[in-house]
Protein backbone atom coordinates (compact mmCIF):
# COMPACT_ATOMS: atom_id res chain seq x y z
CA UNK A 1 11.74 -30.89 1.02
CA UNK A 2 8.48 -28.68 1.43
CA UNK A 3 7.92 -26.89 -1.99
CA UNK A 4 8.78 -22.63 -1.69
CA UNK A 5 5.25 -21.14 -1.91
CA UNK A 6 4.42 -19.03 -4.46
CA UNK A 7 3.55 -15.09 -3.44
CA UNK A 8 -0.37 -14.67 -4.78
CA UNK A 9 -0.25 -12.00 -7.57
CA UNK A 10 -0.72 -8.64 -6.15
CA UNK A 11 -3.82 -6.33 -7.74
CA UNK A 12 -3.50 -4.70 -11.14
CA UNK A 13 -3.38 -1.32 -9.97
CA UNK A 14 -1.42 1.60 -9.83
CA UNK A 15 -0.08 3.63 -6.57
CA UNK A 16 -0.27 6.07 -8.50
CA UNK A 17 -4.30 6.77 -8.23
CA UNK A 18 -4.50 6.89 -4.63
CA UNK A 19 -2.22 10.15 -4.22
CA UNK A 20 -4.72 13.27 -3.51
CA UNK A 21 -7.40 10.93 -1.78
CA UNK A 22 -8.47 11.45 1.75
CA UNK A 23 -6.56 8.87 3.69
CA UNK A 24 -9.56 6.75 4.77
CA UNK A 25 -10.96 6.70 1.64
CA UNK A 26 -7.69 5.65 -0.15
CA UNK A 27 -7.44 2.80 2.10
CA UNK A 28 -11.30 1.99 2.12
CA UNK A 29 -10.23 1.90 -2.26
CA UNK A 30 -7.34 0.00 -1.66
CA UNK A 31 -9.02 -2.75 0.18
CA UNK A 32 -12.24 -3.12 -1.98
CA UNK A 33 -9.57 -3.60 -5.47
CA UNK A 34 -7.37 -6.65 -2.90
CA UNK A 35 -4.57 -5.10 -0.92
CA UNK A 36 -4.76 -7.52 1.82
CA UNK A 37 -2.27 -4.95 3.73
CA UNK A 38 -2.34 -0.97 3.51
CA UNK A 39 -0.10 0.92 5.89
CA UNK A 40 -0.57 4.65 6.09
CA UNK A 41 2.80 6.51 7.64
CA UNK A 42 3.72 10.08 8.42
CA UNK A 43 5.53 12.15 6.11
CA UNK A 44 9.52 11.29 7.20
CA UNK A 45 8.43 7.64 9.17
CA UNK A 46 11.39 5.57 9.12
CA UNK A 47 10.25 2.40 7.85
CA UNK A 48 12.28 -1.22 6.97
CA UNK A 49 13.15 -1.12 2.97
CA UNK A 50 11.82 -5.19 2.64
CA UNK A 51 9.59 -6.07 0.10
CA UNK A 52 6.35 -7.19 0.66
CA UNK A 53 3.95 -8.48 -2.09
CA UNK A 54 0.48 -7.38 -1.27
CA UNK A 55 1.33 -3.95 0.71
CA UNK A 56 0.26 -0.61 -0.33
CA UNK A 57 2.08 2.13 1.79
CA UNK A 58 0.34 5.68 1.31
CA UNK A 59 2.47 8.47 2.79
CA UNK A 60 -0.39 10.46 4.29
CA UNK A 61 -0.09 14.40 5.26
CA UNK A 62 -2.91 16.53 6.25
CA UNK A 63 -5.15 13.65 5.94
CA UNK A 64 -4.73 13.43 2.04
CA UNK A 65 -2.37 10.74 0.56
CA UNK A 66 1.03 12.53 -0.65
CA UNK A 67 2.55 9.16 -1.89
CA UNK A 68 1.68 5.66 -2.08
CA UNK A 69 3.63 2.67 -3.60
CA UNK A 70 4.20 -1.03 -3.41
CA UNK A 71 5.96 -3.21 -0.79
């Protein structure tokens, strides 16, 4: 049986910091600390609830990041 692979570790950083950044920039951040996946989504975007180590979602409205967490 193939071994279950292990998830790599996701970047020591918080959502947190990104919230008040201009959307490109945020993402531009996000990439350069190793968020191999950043999805930006309108305010009220119905998205799937799943987990997924490595993502960085940034609720963006106006341009400016309103929220961001992981998965």
């Amino acid at each position: 049986m193939a071994p279950i692979p292990t998830p790599s570790a996701e970047p020591d950083d918080s959502p947190d910091t990104y919230v008040g950044l201009p959307a490109d920039r945020a993402e531009h951040l996000a990439r350069e600390r190793g968020w191999p996946t950043v999805r930006s989504l309108p305010p009220g975007a119905i998205i799937t609830m799943e987990y997924r180590v490595g993502r960085l979602n940034f609720e963006v409205k106006d341009g400016r990041v309103a929220r961001a967490w992981k998965g």
